[in-house]
N, C-alpha and C. Protein backbone atom coordinates (compact mmCIF):
# COMPACT_ATOMS: atom_id res chain seq x y z
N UNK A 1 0.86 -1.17 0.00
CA UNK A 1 0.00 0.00 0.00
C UNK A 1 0.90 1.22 0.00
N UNK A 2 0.80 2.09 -1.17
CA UNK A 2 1.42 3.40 -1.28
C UNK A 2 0.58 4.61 -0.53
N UNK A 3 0.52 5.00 0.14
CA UNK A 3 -0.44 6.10 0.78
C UNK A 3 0.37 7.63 -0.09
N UNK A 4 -0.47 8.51 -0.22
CA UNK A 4 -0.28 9.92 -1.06
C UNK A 4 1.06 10.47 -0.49
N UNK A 5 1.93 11.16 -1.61
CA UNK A 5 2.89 12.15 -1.57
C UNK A 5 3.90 10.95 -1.10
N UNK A 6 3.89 9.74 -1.37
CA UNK A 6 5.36 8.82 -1.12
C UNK A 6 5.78 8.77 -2.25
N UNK A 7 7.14 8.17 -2.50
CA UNK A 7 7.76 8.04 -3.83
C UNK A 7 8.23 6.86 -3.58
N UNK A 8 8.36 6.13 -4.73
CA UNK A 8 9.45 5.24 -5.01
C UNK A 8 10.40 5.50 -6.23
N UNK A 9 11.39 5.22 -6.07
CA UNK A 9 12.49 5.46 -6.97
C UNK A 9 12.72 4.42 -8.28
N UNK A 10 13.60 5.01 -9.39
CA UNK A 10 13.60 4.00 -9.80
C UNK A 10 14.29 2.58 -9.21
N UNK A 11 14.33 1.70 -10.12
CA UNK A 11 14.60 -0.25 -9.65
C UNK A 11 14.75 -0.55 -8.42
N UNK A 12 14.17 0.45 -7.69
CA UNK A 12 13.57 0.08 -6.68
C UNK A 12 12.71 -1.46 -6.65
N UNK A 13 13.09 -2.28 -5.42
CA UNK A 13 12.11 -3.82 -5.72
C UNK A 13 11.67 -3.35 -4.31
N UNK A 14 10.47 -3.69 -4.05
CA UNK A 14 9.58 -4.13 -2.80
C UNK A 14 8.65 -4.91 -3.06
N UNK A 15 8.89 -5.70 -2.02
CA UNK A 15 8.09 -7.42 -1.54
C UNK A 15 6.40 -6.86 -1.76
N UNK A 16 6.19 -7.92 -0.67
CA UNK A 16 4.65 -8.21 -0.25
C UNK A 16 4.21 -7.56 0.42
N UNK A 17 3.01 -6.66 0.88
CA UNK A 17 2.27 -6.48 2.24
C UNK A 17 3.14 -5.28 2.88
N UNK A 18 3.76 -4.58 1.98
CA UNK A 18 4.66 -3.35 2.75
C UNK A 18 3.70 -2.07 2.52
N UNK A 19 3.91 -1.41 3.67
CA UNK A 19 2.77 0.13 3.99
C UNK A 19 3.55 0.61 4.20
N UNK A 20 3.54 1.88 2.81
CA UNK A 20 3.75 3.25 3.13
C UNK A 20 3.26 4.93 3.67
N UNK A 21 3.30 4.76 4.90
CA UNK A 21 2.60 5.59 4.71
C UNK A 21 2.54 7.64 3.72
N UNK A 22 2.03 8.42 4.29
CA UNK A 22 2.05 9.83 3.12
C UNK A 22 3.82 10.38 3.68
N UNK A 23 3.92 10.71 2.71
CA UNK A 23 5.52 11.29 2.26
C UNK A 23 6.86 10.15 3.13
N UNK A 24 6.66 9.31 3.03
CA UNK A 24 7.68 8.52 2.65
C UNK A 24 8.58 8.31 1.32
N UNK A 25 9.58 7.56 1.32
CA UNK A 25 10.44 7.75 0.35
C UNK A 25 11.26 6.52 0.36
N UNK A 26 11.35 5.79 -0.65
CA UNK A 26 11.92 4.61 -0.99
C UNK A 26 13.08 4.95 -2.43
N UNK A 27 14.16 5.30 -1.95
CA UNK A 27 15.43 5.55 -3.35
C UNK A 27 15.68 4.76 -4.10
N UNK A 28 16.19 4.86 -5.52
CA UNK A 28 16.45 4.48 -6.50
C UNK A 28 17.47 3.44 -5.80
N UNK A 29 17.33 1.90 -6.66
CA UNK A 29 18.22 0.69 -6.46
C UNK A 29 17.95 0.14 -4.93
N UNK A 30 17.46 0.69 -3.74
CA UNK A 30 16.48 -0.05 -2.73
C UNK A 30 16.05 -1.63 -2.89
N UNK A 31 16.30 -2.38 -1.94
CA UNK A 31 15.74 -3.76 -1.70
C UNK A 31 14.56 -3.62 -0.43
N UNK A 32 13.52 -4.17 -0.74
CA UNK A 32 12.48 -3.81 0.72
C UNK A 32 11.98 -5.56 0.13
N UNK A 33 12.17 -6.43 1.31
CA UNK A 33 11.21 -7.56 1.90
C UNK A 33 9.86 -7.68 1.80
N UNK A 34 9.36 -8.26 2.46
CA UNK A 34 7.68 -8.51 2.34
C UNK A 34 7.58 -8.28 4.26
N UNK A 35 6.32 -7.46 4.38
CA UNK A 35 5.09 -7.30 5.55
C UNK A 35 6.25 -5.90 6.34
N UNK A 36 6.62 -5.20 5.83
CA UNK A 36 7.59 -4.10 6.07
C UNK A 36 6.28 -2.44 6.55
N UNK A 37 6.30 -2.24 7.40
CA UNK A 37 5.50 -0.79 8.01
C UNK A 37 6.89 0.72 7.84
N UNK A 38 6.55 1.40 6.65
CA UNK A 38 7.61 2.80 6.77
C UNK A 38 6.73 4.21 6.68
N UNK A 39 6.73 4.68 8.05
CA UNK A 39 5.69 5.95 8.77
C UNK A 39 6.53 7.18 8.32
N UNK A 40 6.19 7.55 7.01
CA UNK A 40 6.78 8.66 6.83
C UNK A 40 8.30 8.55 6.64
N UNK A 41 9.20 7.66 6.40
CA UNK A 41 10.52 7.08 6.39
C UNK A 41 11.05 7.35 4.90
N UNK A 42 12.71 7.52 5.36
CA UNK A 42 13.49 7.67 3.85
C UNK A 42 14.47 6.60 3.98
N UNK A 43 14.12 6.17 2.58
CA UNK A 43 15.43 4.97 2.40
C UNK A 43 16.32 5.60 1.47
N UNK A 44 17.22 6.29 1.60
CA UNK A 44 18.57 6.98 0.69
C UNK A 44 18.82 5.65 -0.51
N UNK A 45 19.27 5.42 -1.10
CA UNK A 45 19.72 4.71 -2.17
C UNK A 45 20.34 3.50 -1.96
N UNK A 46 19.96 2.66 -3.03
CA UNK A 46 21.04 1.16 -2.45
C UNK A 46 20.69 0.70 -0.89
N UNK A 47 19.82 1.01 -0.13
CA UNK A 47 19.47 0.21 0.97
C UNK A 47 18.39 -1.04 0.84
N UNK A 48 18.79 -1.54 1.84
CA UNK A 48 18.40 -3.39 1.65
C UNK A 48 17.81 -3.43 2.75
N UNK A 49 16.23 -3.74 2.87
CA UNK A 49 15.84 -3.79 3.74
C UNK A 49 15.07 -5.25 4.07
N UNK A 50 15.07 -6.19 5.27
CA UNK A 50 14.86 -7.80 5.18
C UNK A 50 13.09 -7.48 5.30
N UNK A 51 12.60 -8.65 6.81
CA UNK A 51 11.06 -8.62 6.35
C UNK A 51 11.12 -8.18 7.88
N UNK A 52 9.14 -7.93 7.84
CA UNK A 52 9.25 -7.82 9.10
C UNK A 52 9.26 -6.85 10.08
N UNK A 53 10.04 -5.39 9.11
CA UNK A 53 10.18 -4.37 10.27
C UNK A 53 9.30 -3.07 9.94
N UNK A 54 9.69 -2.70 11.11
CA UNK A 54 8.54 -1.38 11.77
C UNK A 54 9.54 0.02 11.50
N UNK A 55 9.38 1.11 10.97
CA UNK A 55 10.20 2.48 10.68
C UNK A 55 9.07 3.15 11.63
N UNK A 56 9.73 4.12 12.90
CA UNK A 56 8.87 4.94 13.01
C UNK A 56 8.53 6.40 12.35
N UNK A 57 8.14 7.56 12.61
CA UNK A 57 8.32 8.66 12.04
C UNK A 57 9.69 9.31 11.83
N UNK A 58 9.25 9.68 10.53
CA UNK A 58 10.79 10.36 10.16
C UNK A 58 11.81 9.36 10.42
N UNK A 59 11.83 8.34 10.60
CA UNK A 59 13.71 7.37 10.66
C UNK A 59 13.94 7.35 9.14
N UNK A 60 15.15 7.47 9.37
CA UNK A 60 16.17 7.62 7.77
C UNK A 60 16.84 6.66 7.65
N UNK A 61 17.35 6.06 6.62
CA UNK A 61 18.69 5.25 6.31
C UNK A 61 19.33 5.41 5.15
N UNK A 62 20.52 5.99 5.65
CA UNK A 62 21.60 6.87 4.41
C UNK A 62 21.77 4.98 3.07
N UNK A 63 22.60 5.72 2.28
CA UNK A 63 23.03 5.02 1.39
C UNK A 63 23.67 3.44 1.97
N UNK A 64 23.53 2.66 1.08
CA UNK A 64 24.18 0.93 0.77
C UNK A 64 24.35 0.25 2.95
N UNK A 65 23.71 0.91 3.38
CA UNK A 65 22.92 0.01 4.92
C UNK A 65 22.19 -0.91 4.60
N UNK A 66 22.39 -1.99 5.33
CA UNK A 66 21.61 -3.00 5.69
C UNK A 66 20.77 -3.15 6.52
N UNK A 67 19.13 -3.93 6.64
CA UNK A 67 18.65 -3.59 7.64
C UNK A 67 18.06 -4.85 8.07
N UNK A 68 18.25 -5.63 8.76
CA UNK A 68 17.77 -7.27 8.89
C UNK A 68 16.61 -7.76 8.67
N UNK A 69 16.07 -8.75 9.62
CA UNK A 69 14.56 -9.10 9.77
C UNK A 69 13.87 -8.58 11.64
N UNK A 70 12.65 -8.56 11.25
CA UNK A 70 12.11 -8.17 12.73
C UNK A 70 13.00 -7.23 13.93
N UNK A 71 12.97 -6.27 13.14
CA UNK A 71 13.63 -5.51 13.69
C UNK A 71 12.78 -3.99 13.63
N UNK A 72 13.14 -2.72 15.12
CA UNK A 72 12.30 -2.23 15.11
C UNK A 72 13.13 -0.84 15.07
N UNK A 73 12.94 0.35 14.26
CA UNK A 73 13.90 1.69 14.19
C UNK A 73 12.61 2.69 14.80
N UNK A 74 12.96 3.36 15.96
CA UNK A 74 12.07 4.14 15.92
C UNK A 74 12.22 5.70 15.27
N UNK A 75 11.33 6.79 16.18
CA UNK A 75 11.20 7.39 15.41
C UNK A 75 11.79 8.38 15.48
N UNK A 76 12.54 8.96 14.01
CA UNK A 76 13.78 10.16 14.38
C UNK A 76 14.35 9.67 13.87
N UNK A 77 15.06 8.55 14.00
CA UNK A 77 16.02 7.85 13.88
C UNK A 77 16.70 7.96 12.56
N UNK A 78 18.28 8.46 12.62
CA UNK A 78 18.97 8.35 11.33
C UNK A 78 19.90 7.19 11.47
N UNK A 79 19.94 6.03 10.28
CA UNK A 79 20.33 4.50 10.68
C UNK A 79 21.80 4.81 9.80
N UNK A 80 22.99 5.13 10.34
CA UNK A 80 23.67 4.63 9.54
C UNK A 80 25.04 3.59 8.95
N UNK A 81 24.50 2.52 9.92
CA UNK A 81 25.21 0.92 9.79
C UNK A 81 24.45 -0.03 9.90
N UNK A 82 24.68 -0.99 9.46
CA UNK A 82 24.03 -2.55 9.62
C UNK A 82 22.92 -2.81 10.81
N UNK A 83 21.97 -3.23 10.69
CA UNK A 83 21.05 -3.11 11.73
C UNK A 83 20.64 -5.02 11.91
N UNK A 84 21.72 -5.66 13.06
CA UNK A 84 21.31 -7.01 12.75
C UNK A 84 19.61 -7.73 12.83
N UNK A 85 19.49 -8.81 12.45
CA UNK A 85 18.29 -9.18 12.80
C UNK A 85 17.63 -9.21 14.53
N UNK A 86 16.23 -8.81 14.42
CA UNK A 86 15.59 -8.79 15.97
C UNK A 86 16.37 -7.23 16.92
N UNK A 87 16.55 -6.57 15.91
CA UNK A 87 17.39 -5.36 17.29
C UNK A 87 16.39 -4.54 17.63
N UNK A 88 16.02 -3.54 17.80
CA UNK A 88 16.15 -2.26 18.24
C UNK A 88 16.44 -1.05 18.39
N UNK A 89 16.48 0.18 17.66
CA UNK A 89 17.38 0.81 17.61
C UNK A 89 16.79 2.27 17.59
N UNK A 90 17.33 3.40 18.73
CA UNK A 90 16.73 4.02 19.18
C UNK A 90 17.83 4.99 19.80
N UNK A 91 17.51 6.07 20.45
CA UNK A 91 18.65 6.96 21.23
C UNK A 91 17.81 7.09 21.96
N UNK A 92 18.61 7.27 23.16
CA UNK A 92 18.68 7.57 24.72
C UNK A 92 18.64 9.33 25.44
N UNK A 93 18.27 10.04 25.44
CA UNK A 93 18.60 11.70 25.79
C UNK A 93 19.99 11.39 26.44
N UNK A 94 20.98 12.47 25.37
CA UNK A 94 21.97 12.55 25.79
C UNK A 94 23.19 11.24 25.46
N UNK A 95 23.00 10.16 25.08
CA UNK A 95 23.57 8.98 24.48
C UNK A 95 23.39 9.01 23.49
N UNK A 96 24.06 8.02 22.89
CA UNK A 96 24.29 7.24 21.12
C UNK A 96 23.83 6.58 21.24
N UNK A 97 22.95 6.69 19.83
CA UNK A 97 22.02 5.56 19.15
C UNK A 97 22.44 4.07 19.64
N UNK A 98 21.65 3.31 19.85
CA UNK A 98 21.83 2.14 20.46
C UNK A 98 21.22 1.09 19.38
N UNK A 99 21.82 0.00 19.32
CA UNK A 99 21.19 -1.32 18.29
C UNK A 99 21.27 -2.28 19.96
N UNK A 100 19.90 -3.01 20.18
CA UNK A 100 19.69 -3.65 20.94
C UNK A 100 18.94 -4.92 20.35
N UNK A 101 20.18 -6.24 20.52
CA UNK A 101 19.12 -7.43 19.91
C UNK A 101 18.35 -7.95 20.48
N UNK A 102 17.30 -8.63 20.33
CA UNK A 102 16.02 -9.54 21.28
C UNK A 102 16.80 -10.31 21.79
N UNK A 103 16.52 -10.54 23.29
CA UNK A 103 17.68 -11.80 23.64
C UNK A 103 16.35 -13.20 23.79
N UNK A 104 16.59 -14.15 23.60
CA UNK A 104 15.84 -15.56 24.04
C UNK A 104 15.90 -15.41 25.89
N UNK A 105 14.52 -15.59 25.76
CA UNK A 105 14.02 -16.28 26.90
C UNK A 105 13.71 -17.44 27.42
């Protein structure tokens, strides 16, 4: 689902069941997964995104980043390294951005 004023770029590929919501932005050469939620989100170019995850408002991810599976960026957030599978990733007032993986229970 494309919701109004989003773009996609060119050869851009996206999966299955991904929601965009209004003025989001998906860049030229982009990989996006299947069942993917991006709230107003920019994917800069050449980013690879797995299945699974949640963008909150406004999170960014600069150029050729990776971004796993089930994994959650909130919102603000500018991503710019590898985001493994199941993390988290968020800032703290006053700290650096943090990647936090799901641990097993």
């Amino acid at each position: 689902i494309i919701n109004p004023f989003s773009i996609v770029g060119p050869k851009a590929k996206i999966g299955n069941y991904n929601l965009l919501t209004s003025y989001s932005a998906i860049s030229h050469d982009c990989r996006v997964g299947d069942n993917n939620v991006f709230s107003s989100t920019i994917l800069c170019g050449h980013v690879t995104v797995g299945h699974d995850n949640s963008f909150g408002i406004k999170a960014s991810v600069i150029p050729h980043v990776k971004i796993g599976n089930h994994t959650i960026i909130q919102a603000g957030m500018t991503v710019d390294k590898e985001v493994p599978d199941h993390a988290t990733v968020f800032h703290r007032f006053k700290e650096k951005v943090l990647a936090i993986p799901k641990t097993e229970e």
